[in-house]
Protein backbone atom coordinates (compact mmCIF):
# COMPACT_ATOMS: atom_id res chain seq x y z
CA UNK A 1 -13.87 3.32 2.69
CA UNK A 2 -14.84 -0.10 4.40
CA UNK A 3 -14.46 -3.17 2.78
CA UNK A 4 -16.68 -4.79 4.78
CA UNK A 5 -19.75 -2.51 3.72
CA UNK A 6 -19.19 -1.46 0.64
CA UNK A 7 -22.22 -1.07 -1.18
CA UNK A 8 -22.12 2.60 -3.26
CA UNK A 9 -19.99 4.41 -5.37
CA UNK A 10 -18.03 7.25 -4.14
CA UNK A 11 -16.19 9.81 -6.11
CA UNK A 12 -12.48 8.89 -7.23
CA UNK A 13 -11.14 12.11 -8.63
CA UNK A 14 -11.01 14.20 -11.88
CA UNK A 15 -9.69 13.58 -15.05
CA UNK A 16 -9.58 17.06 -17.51
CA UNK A 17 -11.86 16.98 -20.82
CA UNK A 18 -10.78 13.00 -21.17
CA UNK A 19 -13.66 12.67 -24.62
CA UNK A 20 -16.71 11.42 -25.33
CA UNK A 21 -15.95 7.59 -24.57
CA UNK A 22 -13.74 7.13 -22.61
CA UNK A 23 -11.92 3.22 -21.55
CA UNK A 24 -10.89 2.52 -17.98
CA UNK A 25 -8.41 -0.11 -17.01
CA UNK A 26 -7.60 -1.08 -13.17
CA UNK A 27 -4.55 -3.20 -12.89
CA UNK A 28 -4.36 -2.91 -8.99
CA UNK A 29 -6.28 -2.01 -6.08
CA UNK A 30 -4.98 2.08 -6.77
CA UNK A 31 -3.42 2.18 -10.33
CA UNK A 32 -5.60 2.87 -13.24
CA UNK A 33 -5.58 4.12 -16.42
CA UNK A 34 -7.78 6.30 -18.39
CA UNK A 35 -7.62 6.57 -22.35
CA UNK A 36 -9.56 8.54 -25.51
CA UNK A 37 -9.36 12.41 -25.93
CA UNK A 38 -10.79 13.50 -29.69
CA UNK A 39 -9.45 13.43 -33.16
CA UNK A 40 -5.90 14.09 -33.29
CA UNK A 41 -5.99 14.56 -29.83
CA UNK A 42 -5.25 11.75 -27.86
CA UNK A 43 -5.06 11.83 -23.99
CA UNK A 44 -4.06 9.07 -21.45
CA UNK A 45 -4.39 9.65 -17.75
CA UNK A 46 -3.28 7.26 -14.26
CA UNK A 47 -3.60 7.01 -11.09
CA UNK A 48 -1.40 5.38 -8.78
CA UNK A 49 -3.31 6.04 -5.92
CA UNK A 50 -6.51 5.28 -6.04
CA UNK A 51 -7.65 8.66 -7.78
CA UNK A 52 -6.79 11.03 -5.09
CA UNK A 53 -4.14 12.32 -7.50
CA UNK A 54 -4.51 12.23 -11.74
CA UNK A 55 -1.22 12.39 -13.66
CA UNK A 56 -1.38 13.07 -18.02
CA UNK A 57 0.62 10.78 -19.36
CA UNK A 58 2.41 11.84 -22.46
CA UNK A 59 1.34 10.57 -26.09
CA UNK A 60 4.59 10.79 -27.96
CA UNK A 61 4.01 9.51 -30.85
CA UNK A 62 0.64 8.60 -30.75
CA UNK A 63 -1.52 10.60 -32.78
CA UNK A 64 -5.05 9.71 -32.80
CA UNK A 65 -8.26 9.38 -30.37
CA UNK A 66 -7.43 6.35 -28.48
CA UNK A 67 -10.92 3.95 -27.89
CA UNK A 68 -9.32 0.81 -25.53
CA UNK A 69 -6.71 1.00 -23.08
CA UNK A 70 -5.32 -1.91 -20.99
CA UNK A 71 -3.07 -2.26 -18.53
CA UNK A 72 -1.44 -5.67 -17.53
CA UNK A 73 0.16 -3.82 -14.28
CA UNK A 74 1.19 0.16 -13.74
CA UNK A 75 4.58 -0.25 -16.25
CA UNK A 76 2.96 -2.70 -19.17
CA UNK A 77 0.07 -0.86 -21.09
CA UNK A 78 -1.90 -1.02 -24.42
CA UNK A 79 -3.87 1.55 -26.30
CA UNK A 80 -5.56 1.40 -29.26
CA UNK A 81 -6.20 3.99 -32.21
CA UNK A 82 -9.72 4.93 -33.02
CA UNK A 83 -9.10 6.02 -36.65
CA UNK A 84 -12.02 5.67 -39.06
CA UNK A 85 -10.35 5.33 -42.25
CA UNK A 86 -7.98 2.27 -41.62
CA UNK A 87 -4.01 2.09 -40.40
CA UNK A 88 -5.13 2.29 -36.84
CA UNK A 89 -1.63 1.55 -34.48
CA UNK A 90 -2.05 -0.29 -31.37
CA UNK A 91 0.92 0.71 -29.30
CA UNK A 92 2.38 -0.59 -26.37
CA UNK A 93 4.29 0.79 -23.07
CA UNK A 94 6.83 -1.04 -21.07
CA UNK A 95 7.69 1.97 -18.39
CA UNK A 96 4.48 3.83 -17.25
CA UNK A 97 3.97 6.04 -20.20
CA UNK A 98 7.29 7.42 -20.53
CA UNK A 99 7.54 5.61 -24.36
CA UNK A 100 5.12 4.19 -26.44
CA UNK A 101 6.09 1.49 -29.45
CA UNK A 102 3.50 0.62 -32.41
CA UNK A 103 2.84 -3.48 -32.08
CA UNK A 104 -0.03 -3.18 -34.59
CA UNK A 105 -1.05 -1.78 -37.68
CA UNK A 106 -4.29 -2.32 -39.39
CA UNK A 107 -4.91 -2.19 -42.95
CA UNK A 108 -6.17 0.67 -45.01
CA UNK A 109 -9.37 -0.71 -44.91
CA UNK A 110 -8.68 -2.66 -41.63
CA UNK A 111 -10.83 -0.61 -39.24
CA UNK A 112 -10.08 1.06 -36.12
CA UNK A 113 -9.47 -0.81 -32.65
CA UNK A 114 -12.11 -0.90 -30.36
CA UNK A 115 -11.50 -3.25 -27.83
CA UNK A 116 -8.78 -5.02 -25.63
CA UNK A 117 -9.12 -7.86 -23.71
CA UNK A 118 -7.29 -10.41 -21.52
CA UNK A 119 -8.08 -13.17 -18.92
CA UNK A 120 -7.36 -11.49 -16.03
CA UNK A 121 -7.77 -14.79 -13.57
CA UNK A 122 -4.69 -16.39 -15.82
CA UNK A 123 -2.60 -13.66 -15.10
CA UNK A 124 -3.25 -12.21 -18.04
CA UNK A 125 -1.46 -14.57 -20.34
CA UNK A 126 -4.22 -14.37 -23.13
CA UNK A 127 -5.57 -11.33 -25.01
CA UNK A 128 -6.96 -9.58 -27.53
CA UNK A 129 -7.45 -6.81 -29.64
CA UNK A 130 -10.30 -5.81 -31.85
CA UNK A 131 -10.58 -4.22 -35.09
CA UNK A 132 -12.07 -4.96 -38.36
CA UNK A 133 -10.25 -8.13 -37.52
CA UNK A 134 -9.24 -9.98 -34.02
CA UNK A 135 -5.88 -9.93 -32.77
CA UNK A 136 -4.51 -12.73 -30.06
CA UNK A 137 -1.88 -12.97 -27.91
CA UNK A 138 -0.96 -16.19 -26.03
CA UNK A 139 2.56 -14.32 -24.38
CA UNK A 140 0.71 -11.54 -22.53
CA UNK A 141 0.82 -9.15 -25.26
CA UNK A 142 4.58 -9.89 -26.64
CA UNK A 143 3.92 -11.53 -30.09
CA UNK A 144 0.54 -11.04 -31.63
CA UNK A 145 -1.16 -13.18 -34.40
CA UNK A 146 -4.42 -12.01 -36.75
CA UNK A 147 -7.33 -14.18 -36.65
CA UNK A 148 -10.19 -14.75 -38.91
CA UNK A 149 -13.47 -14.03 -37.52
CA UNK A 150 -15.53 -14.66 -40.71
CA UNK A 151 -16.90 -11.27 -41.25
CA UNK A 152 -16.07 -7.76 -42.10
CA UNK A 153 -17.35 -4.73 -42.06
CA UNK A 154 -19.14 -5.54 -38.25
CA UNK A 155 -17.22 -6.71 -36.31
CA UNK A 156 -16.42 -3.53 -34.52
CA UNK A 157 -18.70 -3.01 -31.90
CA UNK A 158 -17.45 -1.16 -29.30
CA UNK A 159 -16.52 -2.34 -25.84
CA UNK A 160 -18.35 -5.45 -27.13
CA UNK A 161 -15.15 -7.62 -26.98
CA UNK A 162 -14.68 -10.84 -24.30
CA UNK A 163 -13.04 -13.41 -23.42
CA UNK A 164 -13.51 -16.34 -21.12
CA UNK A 165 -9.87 -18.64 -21.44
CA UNK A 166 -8.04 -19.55 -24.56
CA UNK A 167 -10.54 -20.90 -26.19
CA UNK A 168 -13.76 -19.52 -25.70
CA UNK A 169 -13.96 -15.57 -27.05
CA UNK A 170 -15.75 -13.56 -28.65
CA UNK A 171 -17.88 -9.98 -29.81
CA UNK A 172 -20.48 -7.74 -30.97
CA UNK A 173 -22.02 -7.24 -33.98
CA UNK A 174 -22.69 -3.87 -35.06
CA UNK A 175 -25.08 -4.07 -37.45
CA UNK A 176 -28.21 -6.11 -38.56
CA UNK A 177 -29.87 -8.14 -35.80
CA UNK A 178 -28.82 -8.38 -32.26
CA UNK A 179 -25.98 -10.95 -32.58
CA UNK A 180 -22.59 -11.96 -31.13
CA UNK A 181 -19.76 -13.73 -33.04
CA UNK A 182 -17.94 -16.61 -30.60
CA UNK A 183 -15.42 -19.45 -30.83
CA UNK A 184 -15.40 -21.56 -28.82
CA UNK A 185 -11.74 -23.59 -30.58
CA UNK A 186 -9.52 -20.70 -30.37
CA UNK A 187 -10.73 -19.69 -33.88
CA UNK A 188 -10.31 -22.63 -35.39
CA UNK A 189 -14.29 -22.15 -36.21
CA UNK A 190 -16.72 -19.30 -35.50
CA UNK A 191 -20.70 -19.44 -35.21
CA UNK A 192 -23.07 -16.74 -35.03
CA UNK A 193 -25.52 -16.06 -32.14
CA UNK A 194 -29.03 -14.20 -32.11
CA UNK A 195 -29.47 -12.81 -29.22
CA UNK A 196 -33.49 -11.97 -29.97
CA UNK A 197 -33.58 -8.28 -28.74
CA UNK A 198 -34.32 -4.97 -30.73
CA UNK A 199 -31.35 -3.21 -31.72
CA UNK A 200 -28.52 -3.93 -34.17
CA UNK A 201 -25.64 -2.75 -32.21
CA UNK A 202 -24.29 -5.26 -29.77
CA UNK A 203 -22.96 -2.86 -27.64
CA UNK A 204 -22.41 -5.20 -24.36
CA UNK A 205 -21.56 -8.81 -23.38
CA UNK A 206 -20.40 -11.19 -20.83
CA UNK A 207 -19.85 -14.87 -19.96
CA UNK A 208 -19.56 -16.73 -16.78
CA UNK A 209 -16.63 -19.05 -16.73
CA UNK A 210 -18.15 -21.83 -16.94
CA UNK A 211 -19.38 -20.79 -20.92
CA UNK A 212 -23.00 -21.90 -20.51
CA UNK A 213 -24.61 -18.16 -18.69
CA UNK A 214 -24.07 -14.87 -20.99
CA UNK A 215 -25.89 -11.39 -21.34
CA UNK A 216 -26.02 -9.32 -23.87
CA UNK A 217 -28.01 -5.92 -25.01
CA UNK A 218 -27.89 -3.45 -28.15
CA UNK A 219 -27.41 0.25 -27.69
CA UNK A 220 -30.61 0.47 -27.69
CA UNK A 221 -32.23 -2.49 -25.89
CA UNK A 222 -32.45 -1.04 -22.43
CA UNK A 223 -34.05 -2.13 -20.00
CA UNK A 224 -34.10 -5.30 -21.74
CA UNK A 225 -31.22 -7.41 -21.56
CA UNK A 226 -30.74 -10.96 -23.45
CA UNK A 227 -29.84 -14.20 -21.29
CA UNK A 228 -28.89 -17.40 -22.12
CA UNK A 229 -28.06 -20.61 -20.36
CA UNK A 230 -26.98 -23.01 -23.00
CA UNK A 231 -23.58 -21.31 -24.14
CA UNK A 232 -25.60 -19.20 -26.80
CA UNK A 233 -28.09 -21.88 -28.30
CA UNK A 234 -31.04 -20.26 -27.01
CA UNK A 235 -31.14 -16.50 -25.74
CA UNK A 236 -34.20 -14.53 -24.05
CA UNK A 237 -34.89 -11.77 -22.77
CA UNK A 238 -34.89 -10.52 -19.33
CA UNK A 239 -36.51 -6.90 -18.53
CA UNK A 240 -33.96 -5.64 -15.66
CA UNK A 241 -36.26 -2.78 -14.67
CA UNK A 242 -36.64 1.25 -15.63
CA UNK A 243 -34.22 3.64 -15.05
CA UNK A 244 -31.25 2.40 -17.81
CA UNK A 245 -30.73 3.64 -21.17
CA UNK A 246 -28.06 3.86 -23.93
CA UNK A 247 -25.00 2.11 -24.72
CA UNK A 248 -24.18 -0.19 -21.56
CA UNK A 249 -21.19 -2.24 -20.61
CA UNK A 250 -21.24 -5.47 -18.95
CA UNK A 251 -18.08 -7.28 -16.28
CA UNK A 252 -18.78 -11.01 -15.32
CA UNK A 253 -16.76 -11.42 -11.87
CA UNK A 254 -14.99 -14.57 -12.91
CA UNK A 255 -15.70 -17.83 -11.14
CA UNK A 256 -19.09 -16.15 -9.41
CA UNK A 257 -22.79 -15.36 -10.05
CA UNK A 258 -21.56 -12.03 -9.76
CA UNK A 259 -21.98 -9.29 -12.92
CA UNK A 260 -21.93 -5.80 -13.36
CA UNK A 261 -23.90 -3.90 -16.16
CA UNK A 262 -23.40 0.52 -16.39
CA UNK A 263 -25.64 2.27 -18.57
CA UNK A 264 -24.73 5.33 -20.29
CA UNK A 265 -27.35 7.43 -18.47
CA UNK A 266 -25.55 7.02 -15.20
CA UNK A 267 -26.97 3.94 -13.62
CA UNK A 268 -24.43 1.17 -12.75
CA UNK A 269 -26.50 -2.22 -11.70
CA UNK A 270 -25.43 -5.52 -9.96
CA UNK A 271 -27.04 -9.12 -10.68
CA UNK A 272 -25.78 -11.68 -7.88
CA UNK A 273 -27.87 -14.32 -9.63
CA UNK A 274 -26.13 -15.02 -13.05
CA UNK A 275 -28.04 -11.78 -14.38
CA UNK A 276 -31.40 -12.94 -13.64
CA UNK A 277 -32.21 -9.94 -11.00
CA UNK A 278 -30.71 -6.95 -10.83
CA UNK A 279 -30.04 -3.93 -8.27
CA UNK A 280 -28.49 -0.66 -8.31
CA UNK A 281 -25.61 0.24 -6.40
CA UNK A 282 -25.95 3.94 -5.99
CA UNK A 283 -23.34 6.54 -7.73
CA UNK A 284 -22.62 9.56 -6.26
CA UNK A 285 -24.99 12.84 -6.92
CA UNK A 286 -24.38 14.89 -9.87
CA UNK A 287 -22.21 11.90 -11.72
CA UNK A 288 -23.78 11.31 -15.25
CA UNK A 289 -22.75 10.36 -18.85
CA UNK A 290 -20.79 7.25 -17.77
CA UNK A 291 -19.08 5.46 -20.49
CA UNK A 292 -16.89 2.60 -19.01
CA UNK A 293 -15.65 1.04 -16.24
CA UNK A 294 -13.37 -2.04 -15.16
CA UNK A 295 -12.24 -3.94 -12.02
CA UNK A 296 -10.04 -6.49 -10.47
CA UNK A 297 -10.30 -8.70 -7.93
CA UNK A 298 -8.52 -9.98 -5.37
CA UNK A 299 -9.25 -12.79 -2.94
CA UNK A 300 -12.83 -12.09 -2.10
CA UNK A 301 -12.92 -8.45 -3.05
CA UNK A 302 -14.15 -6.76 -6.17
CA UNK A 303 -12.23 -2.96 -6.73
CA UNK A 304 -13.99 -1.07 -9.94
CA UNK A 305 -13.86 2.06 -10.78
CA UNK A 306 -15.83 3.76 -13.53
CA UNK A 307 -15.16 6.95 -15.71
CA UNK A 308 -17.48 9.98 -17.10
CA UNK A 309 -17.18 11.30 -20.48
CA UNK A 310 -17.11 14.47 -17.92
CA UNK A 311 -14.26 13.50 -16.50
CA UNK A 312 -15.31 12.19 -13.18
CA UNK A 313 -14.49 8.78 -11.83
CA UNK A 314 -16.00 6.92 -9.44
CA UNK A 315 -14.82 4.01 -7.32
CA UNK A 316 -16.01 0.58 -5.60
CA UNK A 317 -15.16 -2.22 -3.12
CA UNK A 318 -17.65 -5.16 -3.14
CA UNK A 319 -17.10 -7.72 -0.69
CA UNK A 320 -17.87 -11.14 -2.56
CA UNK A 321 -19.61 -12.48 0.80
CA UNK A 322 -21.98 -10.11 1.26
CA UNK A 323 -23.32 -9.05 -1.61
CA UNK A 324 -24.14 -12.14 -2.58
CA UNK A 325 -25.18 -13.27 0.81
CA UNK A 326 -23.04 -16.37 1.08
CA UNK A 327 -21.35 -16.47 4.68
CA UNK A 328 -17.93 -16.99 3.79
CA UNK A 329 -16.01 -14.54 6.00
CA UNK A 330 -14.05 -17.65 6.89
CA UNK A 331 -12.94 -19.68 3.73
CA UNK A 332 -14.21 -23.48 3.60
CA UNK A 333 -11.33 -25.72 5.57
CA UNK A 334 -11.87 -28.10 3.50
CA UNK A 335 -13.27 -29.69 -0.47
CA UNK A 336 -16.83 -30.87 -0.53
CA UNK A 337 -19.14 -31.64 -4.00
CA UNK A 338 -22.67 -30.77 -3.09
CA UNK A 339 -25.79 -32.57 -4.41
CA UNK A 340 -27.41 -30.60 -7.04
CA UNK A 341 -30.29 -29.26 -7.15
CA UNK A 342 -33.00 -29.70 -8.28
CA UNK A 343 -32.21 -33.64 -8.79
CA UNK A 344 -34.08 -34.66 -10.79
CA UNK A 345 -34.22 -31.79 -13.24
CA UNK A 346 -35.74 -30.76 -16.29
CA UNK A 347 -33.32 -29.25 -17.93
CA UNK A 348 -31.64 -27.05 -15.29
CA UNK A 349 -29.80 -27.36 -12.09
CA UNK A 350 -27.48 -25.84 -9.98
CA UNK A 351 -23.92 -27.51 -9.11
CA UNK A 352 -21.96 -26.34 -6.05
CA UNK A 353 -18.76 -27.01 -4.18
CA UNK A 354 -16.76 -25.48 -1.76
CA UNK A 355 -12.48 -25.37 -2.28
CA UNK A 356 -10.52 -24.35 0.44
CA UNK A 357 -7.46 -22.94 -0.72
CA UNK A 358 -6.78 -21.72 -4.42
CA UNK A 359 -6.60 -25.22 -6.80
CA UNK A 360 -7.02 -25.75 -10.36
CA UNK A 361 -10.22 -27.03 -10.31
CA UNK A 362 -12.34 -29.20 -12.96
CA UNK A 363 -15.77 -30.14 -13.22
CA UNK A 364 -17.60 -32.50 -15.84
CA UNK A 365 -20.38 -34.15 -16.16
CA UNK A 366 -20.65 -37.32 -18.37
CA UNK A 367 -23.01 -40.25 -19.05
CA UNK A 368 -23.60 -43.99 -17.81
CA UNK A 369 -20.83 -44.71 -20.38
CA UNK A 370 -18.35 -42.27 -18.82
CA UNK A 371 -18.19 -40.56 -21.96
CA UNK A 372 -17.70 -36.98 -21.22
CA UNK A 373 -20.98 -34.28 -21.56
CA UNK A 374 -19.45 -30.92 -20.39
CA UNK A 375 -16.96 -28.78 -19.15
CA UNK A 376 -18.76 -26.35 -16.49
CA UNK A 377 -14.92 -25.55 -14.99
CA UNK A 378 -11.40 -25.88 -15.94
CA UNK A 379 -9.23 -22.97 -13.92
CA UNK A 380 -7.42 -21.97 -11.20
CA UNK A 381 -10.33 -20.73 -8.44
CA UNK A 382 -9.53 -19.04 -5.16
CA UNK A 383 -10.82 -20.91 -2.14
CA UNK A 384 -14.41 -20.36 -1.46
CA UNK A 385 -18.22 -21.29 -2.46
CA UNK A 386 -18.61 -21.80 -6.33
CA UNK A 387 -22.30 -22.79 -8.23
CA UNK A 388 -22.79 -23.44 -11.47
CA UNK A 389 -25.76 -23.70 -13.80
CA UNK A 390 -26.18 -27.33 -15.92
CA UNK A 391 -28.56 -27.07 -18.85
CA UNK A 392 -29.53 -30.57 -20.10
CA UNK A 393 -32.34 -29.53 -22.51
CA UNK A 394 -30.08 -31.72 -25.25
CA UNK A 395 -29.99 -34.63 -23.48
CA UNK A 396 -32.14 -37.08 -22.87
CA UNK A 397 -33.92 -38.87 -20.03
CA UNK A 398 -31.32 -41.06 -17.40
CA UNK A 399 -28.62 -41.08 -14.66
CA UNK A 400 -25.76 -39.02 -15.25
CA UNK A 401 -22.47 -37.60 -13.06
CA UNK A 402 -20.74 -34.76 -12.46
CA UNK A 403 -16.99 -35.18 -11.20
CA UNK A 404 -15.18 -32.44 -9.14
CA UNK A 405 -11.58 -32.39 -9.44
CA UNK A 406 -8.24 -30.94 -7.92
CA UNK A 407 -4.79 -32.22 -7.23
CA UNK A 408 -5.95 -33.42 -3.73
CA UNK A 409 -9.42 -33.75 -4.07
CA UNK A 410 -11.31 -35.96 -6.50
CA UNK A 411 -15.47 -36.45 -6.14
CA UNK A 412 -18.57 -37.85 -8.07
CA UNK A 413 -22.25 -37.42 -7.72
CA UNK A 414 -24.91 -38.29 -9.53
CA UNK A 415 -28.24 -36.66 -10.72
CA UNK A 416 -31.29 -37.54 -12.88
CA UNK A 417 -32.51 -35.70 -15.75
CA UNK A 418 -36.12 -36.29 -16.24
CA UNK A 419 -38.42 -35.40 -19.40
């Protein structure tokens, strides 16, 4: 399959009877894994070549459905126990599959896990599980520590779970209104978002790195999705067209407009816009009942792969450049800030810049005082064409400036915010 232009979905292989939900982890372009089965029948499948071959990996040990799986790379993997009724294990491989160890246990009342997590643009270093409680790592899944989320009893929605850096996290609700629960301190407080949608299970969200864009939807919110562009202040709603229904799973491509939402009726969509507009990238005939799907990404190239509580999977390769119509084929020589636009503004605008080779990069904007305003980036990018959304609906009328920084380039602009 081309690189160059990939645009569908073609068919990845068969995994046997794998359950009714299914979680998919990619940890390179051909290894993934494959975890649920039913109760007290847990099954764990990988590839290690791009799903021309499926291998069942044992379970010793383990003996429950498993609802997360990830894998940090084809010998380090964690699954988690779907158990109803509390003591749910989260266990942990070191060589493939071969052995699995118990890391976690939840309490008798402690729910089951539903979710794992890490940022995958950091190498992985921070992660976390979800249960009736949150779980974090800061070691890449060697030591573990139990956080507080302020509530219990809904904090379980599944595949709802995200996470930006080490700070900025969190999850759906799955009950009452449409809300998430985030920190945005690394737990050291939580707030509650309403994301203004029908529904009452948060069954799907996503943020862009630079913690002002998000979606969200319920289970049973399709085709209307929830948007915001504040960090959560405000959210509305954004009708992404027939065709979607059920549960649905959204994958922001970090550092890029780029995000991915799959509907469990078989429809996998694309928004190069920040979720604004949306398009579907066509899945091979006869594919249905989709439950998950991941991806990783390397340099400019986005590898996913998505699984079927039937047991097929299905596999893509998204070139960065042309889906989202940016002519980057050859990475920027060089660092330039751009002037954003619209200047002046009221209250949005778009700031770009071009890196050309892989920095840590910040960018803040702050006042005539220098005082600082916001953090739109603070991360290690790879070299190519960034934009990112400002909102300054809480600010008021003046000059401001936004400052690009790397460890060999440093810039300021200015813009005008109008009201």
């Amino acid at each position: 399959m081309s690189e160059i232009n990939a645009q569908s979905w073609v068919n990845a292989g068969f995994v046997n009877q794998p359950g009714v939900r299914p979680s998919i982890s990619v940890c390179g372009v051909n290894d993934v894994w494959i975890a649920d089965g039913s109760p007290n029948n847990p099954k764990i499948f990988k590839t290690t070549n791009g799903g021309i071959n499926w291998t069942a990996v044992p379970v010793t040990g383990i003996s429950q459905e498993l609802f997360c799986i990830y894998a940090l790379n084809p010998g380090t993997v964690f699954v988690g126990e779907g158990i109803y009724s509390g003591n749910a294990k989260l266990f942990k491989t070191t060589n493939g599959g071969l052995n699995w160890n118990v890391i976690l246990t939840t309490s008798s009342n402690g729910g089951h896990f539903t979710g794992l997590a890490f940022t995958k643009y950091n190498d992985n270093l921070f992660g976390l599980a979800l249960a009736e409680r949150i779980y974090r790592t800061s070691n890449s899944g060697v030591n573990w520590v139990e956080l507080n989320p302020g509530v219990n009893g809904v904090s379980n929605a599944h595949n709802s779970l995200f996470i930006v850096d080490n700070n900025f996290y969190g999850f759906g609700l799955n009950n009452g209104a449409a809300r998430i629960r985030l920190t945005t301190n690394n737990s050291v407080s939580w707030i509650t978002q309403t994301l203004n949608i029908s529904g009452n299970y948060t069954s799907a969200v996503a943020y862009h790195t630079n913690k002002l864009i998000g979606v969200g939807a319920t289970s049973t919110s399709l085709p209307i999705i929830s948007r915001t562009t504040d960090g959560g202040n405000s959210w509305n709603s954004v009708n992404i067209g027939s065709g979607v229904s059920g549960n649905c799973v959204f994958h922001w491509v970090a550092g890029t407009p780029v995000v991915y939402l799959l509907s469990s009726n078989g429809v996998i969509r694309r928004s190069t816009d920040s979720g604004i507009n949306w398009v579907t990238t066509p899945v091979p005939n006869g594919v249905t009942n989709l439950y998950h799907f991941d991806f990783i990404q390397l340099a400019n190239i986005v590898y996913g792969y998505a699984v079927s509580s039937n047991g097929d999977v299905i596999k893509l390769i998204d070139t960065l450049d042309i889906i989202t119509g940016l002519n980057n084929n050859n990475y920027p020589a060089e660092y330039e800030l751009y002037q954003n636009y619209p200047n002046p503004f009221n209250p949005n605008t778009t700031i770009s810049f071009a890196i050309g080779v892989p920095s840590f990069v910040t960018l803040k904007v702050y006042d005539m005082l220098g005082r600082e305003i916001a953090t739109l980036v603070n991360e290690t990018l790879n070299a190519g064409k960034y934009s990112y959304d400002f909102n300054a609906s809480k600010l008021t009328s003046g000059v401001y400036f936004y400052k690009l920084m790397t460890e060999k380039y440093n810039e300021t602009r200015k813009m005008i915010v109008i009201k």
